[in-house]
Protein backbone atom coordinates (compact mmCIF):
# COMPACT_ATOMS: atom_id res chain seq x y z
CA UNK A 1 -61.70 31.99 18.89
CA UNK A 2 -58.35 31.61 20.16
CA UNK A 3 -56.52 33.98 21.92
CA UNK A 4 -52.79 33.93 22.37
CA UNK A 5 -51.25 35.47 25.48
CA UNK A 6 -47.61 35.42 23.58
CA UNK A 7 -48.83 38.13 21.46
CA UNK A 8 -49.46 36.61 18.26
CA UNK A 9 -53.01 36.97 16.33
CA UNK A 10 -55.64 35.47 17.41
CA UNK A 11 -57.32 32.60 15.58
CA UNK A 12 -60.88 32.24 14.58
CA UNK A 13 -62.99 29.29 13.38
CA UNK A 14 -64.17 29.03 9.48
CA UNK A 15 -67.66 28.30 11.02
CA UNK A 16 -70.21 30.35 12.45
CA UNK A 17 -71.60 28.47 15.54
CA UNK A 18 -70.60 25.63 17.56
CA UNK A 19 -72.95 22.76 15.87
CA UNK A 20 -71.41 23.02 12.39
CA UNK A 21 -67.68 22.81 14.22
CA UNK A 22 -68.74 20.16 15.88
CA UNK A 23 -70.52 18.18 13.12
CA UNK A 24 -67.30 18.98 10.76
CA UNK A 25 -65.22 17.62 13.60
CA UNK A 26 -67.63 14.37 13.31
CA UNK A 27 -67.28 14.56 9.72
CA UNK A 28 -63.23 14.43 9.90
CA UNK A 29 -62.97 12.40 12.34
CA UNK A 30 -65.09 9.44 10.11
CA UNK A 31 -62.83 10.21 7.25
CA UNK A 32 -60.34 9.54 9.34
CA UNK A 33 -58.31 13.18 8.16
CA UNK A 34 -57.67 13.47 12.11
CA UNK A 35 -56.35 10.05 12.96
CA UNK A 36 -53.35 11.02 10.45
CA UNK A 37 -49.87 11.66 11.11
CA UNK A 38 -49.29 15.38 11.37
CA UNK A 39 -53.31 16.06 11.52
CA UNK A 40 -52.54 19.32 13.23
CA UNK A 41 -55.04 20.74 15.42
CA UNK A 42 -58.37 20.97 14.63
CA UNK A 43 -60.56 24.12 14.63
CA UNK A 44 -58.65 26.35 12.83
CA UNK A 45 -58.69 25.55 9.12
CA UNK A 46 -61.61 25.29 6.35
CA UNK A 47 -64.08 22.31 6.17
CA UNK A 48 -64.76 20.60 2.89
CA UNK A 49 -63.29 18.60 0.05
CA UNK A 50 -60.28 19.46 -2.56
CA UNK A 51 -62.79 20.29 -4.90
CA UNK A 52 -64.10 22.70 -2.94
CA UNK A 53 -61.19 23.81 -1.12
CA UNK A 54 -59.82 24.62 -4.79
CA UNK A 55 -63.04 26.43 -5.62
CA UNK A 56 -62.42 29.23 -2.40
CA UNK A 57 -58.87 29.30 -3.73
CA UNK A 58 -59.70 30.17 -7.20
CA UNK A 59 -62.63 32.37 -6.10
CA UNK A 60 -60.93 34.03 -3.09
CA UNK A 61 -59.97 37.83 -3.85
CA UNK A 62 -57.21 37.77 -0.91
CA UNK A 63 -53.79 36.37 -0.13
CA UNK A 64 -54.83 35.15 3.01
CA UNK A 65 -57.73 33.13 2.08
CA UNK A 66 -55.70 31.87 -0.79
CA UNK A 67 -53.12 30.46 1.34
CA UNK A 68 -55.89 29.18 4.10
CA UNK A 69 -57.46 27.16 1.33
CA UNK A 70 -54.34 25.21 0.37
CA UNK A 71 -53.24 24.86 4.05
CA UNK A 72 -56.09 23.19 4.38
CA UNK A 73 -55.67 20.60 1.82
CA UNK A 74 -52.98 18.99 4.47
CA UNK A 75 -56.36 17.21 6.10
CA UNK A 76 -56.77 14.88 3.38
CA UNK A 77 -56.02 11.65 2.30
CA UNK A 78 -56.55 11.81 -1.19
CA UNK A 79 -57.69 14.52 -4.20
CA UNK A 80 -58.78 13.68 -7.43
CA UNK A 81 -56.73 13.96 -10.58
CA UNK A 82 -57.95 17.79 -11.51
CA UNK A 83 -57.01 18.99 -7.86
CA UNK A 84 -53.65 17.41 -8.22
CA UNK A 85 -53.28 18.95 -11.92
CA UNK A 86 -54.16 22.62 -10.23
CA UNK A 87 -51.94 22.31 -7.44
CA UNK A 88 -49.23 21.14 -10.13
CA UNK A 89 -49.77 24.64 -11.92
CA UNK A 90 -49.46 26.25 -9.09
CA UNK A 91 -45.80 24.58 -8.66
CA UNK A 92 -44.72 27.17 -11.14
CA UNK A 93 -46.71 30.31 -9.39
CA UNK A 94 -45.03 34.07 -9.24
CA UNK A 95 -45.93 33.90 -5.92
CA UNK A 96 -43.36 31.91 -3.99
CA UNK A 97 -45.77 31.66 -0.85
CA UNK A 98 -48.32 29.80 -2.83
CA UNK A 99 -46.21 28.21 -4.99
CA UNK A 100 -44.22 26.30 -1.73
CA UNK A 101 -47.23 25.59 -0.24
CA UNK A 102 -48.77 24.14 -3.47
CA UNK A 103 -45.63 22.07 -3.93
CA UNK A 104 -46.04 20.61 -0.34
CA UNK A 105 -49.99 19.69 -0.45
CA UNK A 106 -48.76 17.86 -3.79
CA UNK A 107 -46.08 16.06 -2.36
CA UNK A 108 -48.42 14.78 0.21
CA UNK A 109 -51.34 14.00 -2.30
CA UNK A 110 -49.98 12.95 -5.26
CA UNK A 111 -46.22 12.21 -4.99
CA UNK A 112 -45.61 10.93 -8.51
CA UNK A 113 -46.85 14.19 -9.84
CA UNK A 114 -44.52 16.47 -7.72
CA UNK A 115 -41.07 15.13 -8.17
CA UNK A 116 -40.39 17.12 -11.32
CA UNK A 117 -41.46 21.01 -9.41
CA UNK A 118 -39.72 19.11 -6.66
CA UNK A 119 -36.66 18.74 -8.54
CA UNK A 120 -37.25 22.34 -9.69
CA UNK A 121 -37.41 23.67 -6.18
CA UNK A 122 -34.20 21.85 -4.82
CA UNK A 123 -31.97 23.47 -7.43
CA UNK A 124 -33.71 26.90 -6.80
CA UNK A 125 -32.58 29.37 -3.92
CA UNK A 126 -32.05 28.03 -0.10
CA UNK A 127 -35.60 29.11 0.52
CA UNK A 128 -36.67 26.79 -2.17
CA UNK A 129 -34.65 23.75 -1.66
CA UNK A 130 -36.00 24.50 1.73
CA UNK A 131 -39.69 23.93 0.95
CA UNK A 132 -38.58 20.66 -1.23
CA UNK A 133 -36.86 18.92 1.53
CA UNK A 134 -39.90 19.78 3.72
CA UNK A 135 -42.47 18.51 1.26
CA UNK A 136 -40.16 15.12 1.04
CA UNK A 137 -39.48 14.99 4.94
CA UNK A 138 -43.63 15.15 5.79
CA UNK A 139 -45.05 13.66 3.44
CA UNK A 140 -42.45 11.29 1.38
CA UNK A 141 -39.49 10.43 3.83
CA UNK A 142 -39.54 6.55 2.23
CA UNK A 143 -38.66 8.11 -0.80
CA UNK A 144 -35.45 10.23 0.82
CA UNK A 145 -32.71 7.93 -1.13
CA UNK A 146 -34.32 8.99 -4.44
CA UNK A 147 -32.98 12.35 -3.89
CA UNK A 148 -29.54 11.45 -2.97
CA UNK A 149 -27.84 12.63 -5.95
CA UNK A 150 -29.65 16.03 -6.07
CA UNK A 151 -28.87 16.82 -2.71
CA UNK A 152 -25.79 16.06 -3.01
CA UNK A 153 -25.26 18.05 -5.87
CA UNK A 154 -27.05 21.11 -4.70
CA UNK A 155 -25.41 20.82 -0.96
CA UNK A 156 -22.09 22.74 -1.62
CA UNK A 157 -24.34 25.61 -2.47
CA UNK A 158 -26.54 26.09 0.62
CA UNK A 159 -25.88 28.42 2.95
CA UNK A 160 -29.02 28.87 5.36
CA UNK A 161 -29.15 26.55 8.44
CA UNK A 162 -31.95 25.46 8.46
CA UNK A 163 -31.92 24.14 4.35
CA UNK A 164 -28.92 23.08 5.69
CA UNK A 165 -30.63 20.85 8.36
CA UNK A 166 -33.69 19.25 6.20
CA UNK A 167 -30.81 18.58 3.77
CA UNK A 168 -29.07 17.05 6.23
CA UNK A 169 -32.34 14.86 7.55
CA UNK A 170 -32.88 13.36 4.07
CA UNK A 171 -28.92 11.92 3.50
CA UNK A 172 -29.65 10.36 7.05
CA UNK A 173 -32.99 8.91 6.26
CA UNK A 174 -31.77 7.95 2.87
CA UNK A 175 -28.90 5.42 4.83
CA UNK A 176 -26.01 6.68 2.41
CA UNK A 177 -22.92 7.85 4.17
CA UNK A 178 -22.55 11.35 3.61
CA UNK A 179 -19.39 12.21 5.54
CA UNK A 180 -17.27 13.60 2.63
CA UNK A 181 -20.27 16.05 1.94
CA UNK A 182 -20.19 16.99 5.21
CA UNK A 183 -16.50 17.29 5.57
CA UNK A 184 -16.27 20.97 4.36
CA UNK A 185 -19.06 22.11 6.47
CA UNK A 186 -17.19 21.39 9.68
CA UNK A 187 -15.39 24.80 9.19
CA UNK A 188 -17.72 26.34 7.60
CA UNK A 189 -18.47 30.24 9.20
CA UNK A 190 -21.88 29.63 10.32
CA UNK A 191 -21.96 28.06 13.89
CA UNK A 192 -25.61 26.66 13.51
CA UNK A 193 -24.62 24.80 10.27
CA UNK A 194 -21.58 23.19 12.31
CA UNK A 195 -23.94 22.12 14.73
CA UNK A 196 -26.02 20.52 12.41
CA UNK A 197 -22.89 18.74 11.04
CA UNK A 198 -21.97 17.23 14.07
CA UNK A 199 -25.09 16.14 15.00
CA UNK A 200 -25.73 14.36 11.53
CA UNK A 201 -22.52 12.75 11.55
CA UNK A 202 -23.44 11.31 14.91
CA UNK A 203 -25.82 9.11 13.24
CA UNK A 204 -23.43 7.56 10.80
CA UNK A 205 -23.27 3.83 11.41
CA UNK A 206 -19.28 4.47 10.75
CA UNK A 207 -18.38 7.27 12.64
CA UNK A 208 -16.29 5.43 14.37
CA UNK A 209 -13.76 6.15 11.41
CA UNK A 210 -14.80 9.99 11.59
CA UNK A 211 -12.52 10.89 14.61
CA UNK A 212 -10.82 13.41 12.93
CA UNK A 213 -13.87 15.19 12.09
CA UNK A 214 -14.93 14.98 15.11
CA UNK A 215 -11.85 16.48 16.94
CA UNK A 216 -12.42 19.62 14.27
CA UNK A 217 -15.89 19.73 16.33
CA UNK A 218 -14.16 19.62 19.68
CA UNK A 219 -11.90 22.53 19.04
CA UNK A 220 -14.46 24.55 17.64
CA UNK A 221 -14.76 27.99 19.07
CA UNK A 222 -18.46 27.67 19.52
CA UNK A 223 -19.40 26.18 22.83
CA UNK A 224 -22.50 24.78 21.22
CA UNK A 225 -20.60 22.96 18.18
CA UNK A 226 -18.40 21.12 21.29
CA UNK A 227 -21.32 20.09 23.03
CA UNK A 228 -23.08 18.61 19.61
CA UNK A 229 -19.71 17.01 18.93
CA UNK A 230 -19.18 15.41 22.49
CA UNK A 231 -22.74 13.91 22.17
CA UNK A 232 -22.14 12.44 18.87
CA UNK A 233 -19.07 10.61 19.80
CA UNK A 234 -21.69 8.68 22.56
CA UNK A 235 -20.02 5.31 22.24
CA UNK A 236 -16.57 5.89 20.60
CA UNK A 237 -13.41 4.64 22.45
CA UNK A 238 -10.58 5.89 20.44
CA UNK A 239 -7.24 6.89 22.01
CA UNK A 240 -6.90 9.75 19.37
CA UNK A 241 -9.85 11.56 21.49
CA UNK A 242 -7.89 12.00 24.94
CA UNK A 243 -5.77 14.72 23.48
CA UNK A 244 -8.97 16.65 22.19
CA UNK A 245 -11.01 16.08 25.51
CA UNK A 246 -7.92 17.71 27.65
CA UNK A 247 -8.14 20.52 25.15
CA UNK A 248 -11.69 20.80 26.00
CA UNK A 249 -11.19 20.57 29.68
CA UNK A 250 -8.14 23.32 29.52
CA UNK A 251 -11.02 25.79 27.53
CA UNK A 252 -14.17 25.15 30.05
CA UNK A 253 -13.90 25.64 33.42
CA UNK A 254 -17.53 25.62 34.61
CA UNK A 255 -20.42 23.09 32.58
CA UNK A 256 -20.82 25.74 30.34
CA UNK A 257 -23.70 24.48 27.89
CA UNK A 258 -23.60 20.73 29.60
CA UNK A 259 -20.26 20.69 27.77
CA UNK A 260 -18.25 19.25 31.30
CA UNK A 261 -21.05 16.98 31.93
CA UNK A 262 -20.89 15.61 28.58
CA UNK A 263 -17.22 14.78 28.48
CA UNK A 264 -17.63 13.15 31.99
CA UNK A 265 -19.85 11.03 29.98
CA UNK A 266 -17.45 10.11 26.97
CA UNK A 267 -14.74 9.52 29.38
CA UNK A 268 -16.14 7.18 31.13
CA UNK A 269 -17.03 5.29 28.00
CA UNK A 270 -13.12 5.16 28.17
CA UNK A 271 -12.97 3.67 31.46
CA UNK A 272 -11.81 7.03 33.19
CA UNK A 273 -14.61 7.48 36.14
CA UNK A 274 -14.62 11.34 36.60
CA UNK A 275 -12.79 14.19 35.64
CA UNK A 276 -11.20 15.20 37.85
CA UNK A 277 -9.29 11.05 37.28
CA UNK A 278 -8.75 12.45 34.02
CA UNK A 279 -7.01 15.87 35.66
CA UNK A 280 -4.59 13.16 37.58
């Protein structure tokens, strides 16, 4: 057991005494399910193959057990050809719960065999696209520019932050330069989306030919949207900026959100040693 002083439930083991947690742990540890990326802590999730981790989920009479048994699925390295064909099914569940989760274990297990419910799920709602980009991000991030076009397509529709943000980590990991995608978002009425926009255009290999995106980011009204826009011009020396930075200084007077220290930064790229030089 596992008791969390924040408040949150406590967590039990699947097994009922210390020797079969310990020989599982052996077990997992051989099969090398723990020495994986993302392996997750062990303790907390059901022993056993896909076959039988499919067997509790088709057997189990509960939600919760449902979901534990395809959470569990995550240990493995591999799942034969009927497990994958189940979890497929389940790509088109009622239950969106299940249905995400099923999509993600298949991702990680059998990637051919997902793309089409991933496809599916990207041109669903945010929630969905949500658990797509996940499932690629995890568990098939070498395979992010094969989902260029989709993304693109289905980004002018997104509205939820944090879609917003996976979206966003795929067109990075995918290379492509997705500036003009990006350009509406820098306006767009949800502050944690301009964040995100900033920050991913930071990571452009030619955002030195962004500035005037990145001035939109300066005079944002969001304190937070400056500071991600100050750190993602980290290396640009362009005149154009000077104007935007004594905008900034005129709006902060203390290092509200690092924002001062940050432009002390950027201005020195520019060979102006402090501030207060930059006052003068």
């Amino acid at each position: 057991m596992n008791l969390d002083l924040d408040g949150r439930s406590s967590q039990f083991a699947f097994e009922s005494n210390f020797l079969e947690w310990y020989e599982r742990w052996l077990d997992e540890i051989i099969a090398g399910y723990l020495l994986q990326d993302r392996a997750g802590s062990f303790g907390y999730t059901m022993g056993g193959d896909d076959e039988h981790l499919m067997r509790v989920f088709a057997d189990a009479d509960d939600h919760k057990t449902r979901l534990d048994a395809l959470k569990c699925l995550a240990k493995l390295i591999t799942a034969t050809e009927e497990s994958c064909g189940k979890l497929l099914e389940l790509c088109c569940e009622g239950d969106a719960e299940i249905r995400r989760l099923a999509l993600r274990m298949l991702t990680k297990l059998a990637y051919p065999m997902a793309r089409e419910p991933l496809r599916t799920h990207i041109l669903g709602n945010d929630d969905d696209c949500l658990a797509a980009c996940q499932s690629i991000k995890w568990y098939a991030r070498k395979e992010a520019k094969e989902w260029v076009d989709p993304l693109r397509n289905r980004l002018p529709t997104v509205n939820t932050p944090e879609t917003f943000q996976f979206v966003s980590y795929l067109l990075a990991e995918s290379g492509v330069d997705f500036s003009e995608d990006f350009r509406p978002f820098c306006t767009h009425k949800n502050e944690e989306i301009r964040r995100t926009v900033f920050y991913s255009l930071g990571k452009l290999k030619n955002k030195k030919d962004l500035v005037e995106l990145f001035i939109l980011g300066l005079d944002d009204p969001a304190p937070w949207v400056v500071h991600s826009a100050l750190q993602a011009l980290a290396g640009i020396r362009d005149k154009r900026l000077l104007k935007a930075y004594a905008r900034v200084l005129d709006r902060f007077k203390t290092d509200e959100c690092h924002i001062l220290n940050n432009l002390e930064h950027r201005l020195k790229e520019m060979g102006i040693e402090s501030i207060e030089d930059f006052r003068l």
